[in-house]
C-alpha atoms as a PDB file:
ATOM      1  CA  UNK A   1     119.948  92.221  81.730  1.00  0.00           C
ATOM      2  CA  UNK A   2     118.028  89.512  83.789  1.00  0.00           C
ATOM      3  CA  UNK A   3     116.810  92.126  86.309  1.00  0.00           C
ATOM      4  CA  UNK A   4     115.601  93.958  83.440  1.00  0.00           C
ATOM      5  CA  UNK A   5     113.661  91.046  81.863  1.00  0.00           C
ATOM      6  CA  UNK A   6     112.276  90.149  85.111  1.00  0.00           C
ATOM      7  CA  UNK A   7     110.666  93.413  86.069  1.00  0.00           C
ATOM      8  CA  UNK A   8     109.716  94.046  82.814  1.00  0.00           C
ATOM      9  CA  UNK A   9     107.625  90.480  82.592  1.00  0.00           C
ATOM     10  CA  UNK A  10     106.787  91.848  85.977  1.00  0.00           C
ATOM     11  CA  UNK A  11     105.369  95.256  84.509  1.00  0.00           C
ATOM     12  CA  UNK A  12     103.389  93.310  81.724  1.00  0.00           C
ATOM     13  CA  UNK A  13     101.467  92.153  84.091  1.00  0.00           C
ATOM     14  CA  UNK A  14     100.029  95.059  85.144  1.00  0.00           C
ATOM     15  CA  UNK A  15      95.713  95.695  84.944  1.00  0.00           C
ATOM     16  CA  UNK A  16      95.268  97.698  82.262  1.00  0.00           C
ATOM     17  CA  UNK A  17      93.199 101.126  83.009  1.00  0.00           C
ATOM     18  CA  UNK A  18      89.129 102.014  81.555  1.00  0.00           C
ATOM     19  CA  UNK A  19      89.301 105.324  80.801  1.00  0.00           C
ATOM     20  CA  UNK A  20      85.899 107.126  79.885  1.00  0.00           C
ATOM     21  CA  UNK A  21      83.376 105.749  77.413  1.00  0.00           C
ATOM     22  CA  UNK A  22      83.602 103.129  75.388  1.00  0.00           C
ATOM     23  CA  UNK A  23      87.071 102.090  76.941  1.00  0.00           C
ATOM     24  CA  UNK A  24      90.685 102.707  76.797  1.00  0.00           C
ATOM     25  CA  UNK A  25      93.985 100.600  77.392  1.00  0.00           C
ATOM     26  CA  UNK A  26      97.541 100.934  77.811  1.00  0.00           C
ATOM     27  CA  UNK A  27      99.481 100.176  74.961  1.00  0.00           C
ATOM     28  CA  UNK A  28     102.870  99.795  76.237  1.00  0.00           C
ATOM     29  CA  UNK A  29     104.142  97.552  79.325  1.00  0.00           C
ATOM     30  CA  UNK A  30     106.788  99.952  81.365  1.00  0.00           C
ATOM     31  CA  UNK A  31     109.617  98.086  83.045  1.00  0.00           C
ATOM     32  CA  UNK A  32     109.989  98.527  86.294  1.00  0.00           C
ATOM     33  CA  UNK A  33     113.734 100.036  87.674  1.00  0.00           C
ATOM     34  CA  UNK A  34     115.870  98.913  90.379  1.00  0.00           C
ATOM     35  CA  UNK A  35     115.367 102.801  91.653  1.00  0.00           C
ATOM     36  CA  UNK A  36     112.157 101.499  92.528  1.00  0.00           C
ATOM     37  CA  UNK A  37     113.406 100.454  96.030  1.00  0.00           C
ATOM     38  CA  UNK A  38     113.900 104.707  96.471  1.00  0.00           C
ATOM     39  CA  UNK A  39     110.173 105.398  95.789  1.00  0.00           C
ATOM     40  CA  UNK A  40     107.763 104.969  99.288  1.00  0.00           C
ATOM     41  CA  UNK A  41     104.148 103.989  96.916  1.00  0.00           C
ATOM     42  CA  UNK A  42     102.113 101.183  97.850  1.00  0.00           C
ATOM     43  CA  UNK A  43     102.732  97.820  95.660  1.00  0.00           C
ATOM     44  CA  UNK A  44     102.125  97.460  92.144  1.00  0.00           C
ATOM     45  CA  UNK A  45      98.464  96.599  91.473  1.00  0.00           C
ATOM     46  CA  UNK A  46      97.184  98.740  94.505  1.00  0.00           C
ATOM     47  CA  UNK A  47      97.310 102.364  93.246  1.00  0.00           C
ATOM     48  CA  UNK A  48     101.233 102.597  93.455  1.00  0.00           C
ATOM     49  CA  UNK A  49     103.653 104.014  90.729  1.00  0.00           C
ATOM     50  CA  UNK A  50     105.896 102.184  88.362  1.00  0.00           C
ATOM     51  CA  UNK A  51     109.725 103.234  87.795  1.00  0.00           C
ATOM     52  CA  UNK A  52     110.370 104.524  84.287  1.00  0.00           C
ATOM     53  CA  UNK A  53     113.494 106.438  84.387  1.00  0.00           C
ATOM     54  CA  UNK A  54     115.392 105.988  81.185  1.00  0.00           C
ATOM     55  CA  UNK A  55     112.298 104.203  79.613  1.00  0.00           C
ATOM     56  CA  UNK A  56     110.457 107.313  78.263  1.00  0.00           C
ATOM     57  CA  UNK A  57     111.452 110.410  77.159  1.00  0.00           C
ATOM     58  CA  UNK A  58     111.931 113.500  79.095  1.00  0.00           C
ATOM     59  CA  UNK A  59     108.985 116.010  79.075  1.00  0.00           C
ATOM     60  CA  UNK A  60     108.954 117.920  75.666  1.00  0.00           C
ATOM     61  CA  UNK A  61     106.069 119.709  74.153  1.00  0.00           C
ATOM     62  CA  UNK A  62     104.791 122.651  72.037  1.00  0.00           C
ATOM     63  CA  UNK A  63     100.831 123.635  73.118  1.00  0.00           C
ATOM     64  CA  UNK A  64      98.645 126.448  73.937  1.00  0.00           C
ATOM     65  CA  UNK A  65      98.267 126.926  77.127  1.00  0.00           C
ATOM     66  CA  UNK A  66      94.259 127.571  78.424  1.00  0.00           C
ATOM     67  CA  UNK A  67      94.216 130.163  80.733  1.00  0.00           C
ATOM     68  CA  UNK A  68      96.485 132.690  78.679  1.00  0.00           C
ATOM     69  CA  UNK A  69      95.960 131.843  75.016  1.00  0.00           C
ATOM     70  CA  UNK A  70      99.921 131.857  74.602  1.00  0.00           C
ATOM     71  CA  UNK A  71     102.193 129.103  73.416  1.00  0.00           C
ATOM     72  CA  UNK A  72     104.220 127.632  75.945  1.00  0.00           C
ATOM     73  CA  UNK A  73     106.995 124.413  75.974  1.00  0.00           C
ATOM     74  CA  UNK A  74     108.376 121.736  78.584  1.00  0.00           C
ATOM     75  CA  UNK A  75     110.882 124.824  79.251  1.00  0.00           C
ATOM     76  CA  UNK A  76     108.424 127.231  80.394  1.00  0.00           C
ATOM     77  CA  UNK A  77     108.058 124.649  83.404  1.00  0.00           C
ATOM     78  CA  UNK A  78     111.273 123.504  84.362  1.00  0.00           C
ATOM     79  CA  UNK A  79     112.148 123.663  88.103  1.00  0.00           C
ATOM     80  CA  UNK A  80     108.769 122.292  88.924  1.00  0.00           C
ATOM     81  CA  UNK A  81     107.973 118.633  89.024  1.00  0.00           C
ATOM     82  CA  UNK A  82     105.642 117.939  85.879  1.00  0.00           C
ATOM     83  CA  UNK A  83     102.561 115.638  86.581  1.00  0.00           C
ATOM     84  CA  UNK A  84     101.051 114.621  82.722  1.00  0.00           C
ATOM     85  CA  UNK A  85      97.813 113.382  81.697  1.00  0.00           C
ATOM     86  CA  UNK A  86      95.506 113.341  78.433  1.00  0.00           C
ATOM     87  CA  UNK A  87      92.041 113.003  78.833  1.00  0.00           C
ATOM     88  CA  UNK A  88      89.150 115.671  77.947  1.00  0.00           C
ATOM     89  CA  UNK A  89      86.443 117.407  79.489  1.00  0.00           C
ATOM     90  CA  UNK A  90      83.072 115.926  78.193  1.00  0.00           C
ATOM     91  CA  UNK A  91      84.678 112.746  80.016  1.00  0.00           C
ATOM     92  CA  UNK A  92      82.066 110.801  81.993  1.00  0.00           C
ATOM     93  CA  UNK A  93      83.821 109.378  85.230  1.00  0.00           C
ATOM     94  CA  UNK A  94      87.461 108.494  85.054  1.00  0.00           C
ATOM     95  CA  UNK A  95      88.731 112.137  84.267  1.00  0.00           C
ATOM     96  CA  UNK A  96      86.614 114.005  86.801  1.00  0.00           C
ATOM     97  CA  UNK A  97      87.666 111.207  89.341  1.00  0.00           C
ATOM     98  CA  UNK A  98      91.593 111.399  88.430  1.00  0.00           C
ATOM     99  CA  UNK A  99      91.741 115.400  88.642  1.00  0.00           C
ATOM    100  CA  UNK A 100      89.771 115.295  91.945  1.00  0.00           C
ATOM    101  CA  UNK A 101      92.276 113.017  93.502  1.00  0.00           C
ATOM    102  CA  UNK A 102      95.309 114.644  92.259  1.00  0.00           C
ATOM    103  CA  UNK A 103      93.814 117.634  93.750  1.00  0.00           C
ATOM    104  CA  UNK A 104      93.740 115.328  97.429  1.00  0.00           C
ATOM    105  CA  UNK A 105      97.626 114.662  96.423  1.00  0.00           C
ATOM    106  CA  UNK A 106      97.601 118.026  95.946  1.00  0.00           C
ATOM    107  CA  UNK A 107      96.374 118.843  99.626  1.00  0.00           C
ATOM    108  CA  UNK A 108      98.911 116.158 100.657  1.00  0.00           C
ATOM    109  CA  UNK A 109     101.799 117.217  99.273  1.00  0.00           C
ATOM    110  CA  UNK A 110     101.180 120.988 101.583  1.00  0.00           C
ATOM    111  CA  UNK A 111     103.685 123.779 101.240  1.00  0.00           C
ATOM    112  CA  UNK A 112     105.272 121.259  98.440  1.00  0.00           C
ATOM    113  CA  UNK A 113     102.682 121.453  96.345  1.00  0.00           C
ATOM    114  CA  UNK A 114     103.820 125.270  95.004  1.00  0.00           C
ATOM    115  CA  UNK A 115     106.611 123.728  93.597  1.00  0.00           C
ATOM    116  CA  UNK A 116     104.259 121.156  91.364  1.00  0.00           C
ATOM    117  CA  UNK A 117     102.227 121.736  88.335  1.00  0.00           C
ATOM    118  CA  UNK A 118      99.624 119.134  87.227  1.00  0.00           C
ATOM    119  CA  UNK A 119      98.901 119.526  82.901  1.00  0.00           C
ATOM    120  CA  UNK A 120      95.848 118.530  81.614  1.00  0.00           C
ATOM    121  CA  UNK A 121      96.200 117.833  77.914  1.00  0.00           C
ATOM    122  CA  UNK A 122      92.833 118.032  75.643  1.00  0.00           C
ATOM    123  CA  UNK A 123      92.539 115.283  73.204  1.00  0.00           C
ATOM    124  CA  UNK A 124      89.509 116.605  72.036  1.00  0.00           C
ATOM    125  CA  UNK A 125      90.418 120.160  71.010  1.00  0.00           C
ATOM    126  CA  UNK A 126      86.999 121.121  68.803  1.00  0.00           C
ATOM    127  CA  UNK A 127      84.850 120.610  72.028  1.00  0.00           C
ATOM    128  CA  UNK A 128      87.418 121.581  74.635  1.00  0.00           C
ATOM    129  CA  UNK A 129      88.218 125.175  73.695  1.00  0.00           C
ATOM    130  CA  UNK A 130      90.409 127.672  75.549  1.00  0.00           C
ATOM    131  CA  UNK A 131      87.257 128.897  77.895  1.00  0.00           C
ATOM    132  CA  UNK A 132      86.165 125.581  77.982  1.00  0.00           C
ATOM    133  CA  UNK A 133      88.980 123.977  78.947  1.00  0.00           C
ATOM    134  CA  UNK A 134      90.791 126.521  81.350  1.00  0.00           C
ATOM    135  CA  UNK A 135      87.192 126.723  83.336  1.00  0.00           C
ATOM    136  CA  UNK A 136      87.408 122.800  83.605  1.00  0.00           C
ATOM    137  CA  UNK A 137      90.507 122.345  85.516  1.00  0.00           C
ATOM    138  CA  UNK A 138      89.828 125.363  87.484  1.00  0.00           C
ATOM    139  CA  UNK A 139      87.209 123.563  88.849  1.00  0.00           C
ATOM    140  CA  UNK A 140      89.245 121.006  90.346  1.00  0.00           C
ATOM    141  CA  UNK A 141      92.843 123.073  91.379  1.00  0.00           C
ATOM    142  CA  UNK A 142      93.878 126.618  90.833  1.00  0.00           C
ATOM    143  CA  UNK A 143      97.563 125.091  90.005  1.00  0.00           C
ATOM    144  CA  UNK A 144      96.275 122.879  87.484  1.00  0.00           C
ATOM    145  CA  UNK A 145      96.844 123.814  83.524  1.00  0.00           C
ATOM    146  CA  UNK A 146      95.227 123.150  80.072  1.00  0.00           C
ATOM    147  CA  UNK A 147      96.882 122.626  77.155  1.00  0.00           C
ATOM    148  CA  UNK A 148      95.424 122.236  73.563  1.00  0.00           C
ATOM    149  CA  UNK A 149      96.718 121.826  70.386  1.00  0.00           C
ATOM    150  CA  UNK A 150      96.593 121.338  66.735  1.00  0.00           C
ATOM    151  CA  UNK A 151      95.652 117.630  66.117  1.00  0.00           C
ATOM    152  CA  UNK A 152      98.994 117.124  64.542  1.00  0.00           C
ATOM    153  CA  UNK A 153     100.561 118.204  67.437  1.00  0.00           C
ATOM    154  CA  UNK A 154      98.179 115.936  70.137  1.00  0.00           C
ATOM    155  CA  UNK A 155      98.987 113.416  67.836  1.00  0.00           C
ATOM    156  CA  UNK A 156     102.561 113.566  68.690  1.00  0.00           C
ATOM    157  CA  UNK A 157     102.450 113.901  71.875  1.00  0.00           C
ATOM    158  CA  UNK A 158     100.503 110.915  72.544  1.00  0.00           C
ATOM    159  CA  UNK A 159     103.064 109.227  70.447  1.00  0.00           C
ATOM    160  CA  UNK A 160     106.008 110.536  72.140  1.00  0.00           C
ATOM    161  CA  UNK A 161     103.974 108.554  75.450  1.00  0.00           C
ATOM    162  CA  UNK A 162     102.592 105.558  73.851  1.00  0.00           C
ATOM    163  CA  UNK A 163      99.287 107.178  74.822  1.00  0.00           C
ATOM    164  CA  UNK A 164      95.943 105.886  73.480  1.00  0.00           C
ATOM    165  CA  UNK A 165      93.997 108.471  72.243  1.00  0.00           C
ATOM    166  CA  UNK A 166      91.144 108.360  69.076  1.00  0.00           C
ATOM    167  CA  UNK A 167      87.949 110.443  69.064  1.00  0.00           C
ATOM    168  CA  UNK A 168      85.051 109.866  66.678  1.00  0.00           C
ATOM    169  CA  UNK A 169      82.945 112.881  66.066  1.00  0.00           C
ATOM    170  CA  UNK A 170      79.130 112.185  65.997  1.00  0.00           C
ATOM    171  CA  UNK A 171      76.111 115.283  65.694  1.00  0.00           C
ATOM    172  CA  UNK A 172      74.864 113.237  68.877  1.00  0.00           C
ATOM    173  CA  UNK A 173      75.992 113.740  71.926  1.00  0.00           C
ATOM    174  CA  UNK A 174      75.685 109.643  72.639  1.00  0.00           C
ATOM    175  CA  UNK A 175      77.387 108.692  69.670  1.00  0.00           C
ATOM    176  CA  UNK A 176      80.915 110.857  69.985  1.00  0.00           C
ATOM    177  CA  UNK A 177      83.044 108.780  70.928  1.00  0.00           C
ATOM    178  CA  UNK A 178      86.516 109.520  72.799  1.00  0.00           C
ATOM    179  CA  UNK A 179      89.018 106.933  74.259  1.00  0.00           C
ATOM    180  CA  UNK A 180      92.298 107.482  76.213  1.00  0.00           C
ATOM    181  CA  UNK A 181      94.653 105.970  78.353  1.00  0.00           C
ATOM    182  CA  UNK A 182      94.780 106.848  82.218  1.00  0.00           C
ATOM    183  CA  UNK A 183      98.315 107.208  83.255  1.00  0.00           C
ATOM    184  CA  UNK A 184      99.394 110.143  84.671  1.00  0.00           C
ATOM    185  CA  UNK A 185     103.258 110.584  84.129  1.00  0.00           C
ATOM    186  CA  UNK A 186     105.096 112.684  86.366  1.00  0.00           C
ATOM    187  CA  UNK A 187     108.502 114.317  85.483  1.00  0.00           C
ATOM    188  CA  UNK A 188     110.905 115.690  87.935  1.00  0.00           C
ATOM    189  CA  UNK A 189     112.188 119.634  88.565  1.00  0.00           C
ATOM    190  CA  UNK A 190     114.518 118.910  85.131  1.00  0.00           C
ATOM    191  CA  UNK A 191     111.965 117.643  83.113  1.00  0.00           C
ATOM    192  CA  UNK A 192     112.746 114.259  83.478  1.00  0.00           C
ATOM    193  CA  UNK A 193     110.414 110.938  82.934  1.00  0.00           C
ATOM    194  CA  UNK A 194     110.419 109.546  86.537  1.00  0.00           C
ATOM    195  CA  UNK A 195     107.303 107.379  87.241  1.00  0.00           C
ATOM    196  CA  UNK A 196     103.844 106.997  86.167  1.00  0.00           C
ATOM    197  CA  UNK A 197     100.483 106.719  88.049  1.00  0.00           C
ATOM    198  CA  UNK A 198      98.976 103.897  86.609  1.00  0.00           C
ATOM    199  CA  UNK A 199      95.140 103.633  87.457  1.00  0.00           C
ATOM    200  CA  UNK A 200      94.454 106.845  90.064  1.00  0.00           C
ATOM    201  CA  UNK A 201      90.689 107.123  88.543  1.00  0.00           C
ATOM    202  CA  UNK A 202      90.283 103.470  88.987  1.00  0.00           C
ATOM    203  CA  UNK A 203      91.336 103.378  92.903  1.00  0.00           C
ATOM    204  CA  UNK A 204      89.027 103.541  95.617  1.00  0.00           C
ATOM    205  CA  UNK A 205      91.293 104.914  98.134  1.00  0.00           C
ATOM    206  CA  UNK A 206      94.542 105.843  96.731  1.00  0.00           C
ATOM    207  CA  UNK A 207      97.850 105.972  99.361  1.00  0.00           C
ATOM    208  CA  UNK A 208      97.924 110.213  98.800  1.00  0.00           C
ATOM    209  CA  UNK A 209     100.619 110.382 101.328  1.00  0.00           C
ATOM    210  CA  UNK A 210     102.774 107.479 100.118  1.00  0.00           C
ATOM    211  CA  UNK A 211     102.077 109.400  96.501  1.00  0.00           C
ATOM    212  CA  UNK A 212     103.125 113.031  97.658  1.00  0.00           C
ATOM    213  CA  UNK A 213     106.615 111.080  99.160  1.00  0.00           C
ATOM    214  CA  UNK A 214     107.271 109.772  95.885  1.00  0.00           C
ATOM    215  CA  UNK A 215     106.780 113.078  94.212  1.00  0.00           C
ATOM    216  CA  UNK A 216     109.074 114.187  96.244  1.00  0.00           C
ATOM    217  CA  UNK A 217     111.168 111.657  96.164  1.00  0.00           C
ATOM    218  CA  UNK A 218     112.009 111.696  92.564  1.00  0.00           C
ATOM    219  CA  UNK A 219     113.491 115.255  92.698  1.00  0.00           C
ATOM    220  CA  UNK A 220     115.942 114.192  95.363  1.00  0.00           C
ATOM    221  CA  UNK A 221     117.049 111.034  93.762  1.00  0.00           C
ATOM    222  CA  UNK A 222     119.094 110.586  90.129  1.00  0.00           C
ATOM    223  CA  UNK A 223     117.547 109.627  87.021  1.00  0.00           C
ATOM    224  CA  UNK A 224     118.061 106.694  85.003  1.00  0.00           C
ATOM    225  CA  UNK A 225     121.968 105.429  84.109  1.00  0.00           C
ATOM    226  CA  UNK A 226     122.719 104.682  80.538  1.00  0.00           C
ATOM    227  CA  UNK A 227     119.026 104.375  79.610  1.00  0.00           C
ATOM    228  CA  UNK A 228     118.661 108.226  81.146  1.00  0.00           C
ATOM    229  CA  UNK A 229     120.765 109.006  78.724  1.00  0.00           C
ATOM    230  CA  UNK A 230     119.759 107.510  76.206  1.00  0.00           C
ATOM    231  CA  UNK A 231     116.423 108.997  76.515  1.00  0.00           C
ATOM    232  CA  UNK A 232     117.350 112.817  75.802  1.00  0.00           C
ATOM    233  CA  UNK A 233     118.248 111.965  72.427  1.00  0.00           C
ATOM    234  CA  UNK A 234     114.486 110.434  71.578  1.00  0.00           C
END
């Protein structure tokens, strides 16, 4: 229980992300694990991931995927690690900058990277359409996906993440205003929550290699304890 309290006073004091105009923040400290030891990222603060295993739930969904118009769920991608972030495609600077450097992890991670999928979830649906959307993250990765969904459905997704997302429709283009949190959350081969990226737009030169060991990483360690499984039943 004190090693818990510790890293999660620890975790609180984490710098909280910008994320595309006018701002964003992270609602939520995340405790940091002892399984943090396993993972090879640079320290806290500096681009590194923090330990959530048992502390969020494992990946579950119901969307539309882009590129094929159909329906898909977390099941359609199990075996493949999951890497999870919200943003949308009239986005300014941090979600350009975030896909492009999961793209470098992408390169980093080599013959690995078939076995990873990164999902790009639209908060703004009305602008981001199918066409829209799927063209966007083409741009970046040909292994990268879009998801929409009905705004009761986005709404519970960034719920079921403590993910800040609001958009405020304006007739100009100035005026329509989106915000979002940054994290992307990555989920192992069985759908499980294992770490998050905290601020990959934000850093200058991110640690790709010391990223693409924890990816890997996380599918050859074990999940969470009591709080793992715990977490299936959220």
């Amino acid at each position: 229980m004190i090693r818990a309290l510790a890293a999660l006073l620890l975790c609180a004091g984490l710098a909280l992300g910008l994320a595309c105009a006018p701002a964003a923040f992270v609602p939520t400290a995340f405790a940091a694990t002892a399984a943090q030891t396993t993972l090879s990222g640079v320290p806290l603060g500096k681009g590194g991931v923090v330990e959530v295993s048992g502390l969020v739930p494992p990946l579950g969904f119901t969307m539309t995927e882009a590129e094929t118009g159909k329906t898909v769920t977390a099941q359609d991608f199990r075996g493949k690690t999951v890497l999870l972030y919200f943003g949308y495609t009239n986005c300014p600077d941090v979600c350009p900058d975030t896909l492009y450097k999961l793209h470098m992890l992408f390169r980093a991670l080599g013959p690995a990277a078939k076995n990873v999928v990164f999902l790009f979830v639209t908060i703004d649906p009305k602008r981001d359409t199918d066409a829209v959307l799927a063209k966007y993250v083409a741009l970046f990765d040909t292994q990268f996906r879009g998801l929409r969904g009905t705004p009761d459905q986005i709404y519970r997704l960034a719920r079921r993440y403590r993910v800040v997302a609001s958009v405020h429709p304006s007739p100009d283009p100035l005026k329509y205003q989106v915000v979002h949190s940054a994290l992307v959350y990555v989920f192992d081969a069985k759908g499980r929550a294992r770490f998050i990226i905290p601020d990959l737009g934000l850093t200058r030169h991110p640690d790709y290699k010391a990223l693409a060991a924890d990816i890997e990483a996380a599918n050859r360690s074990k999940a969470g304890g009591v709080l793992g499984w715990l977490a299936r039943f959220e």
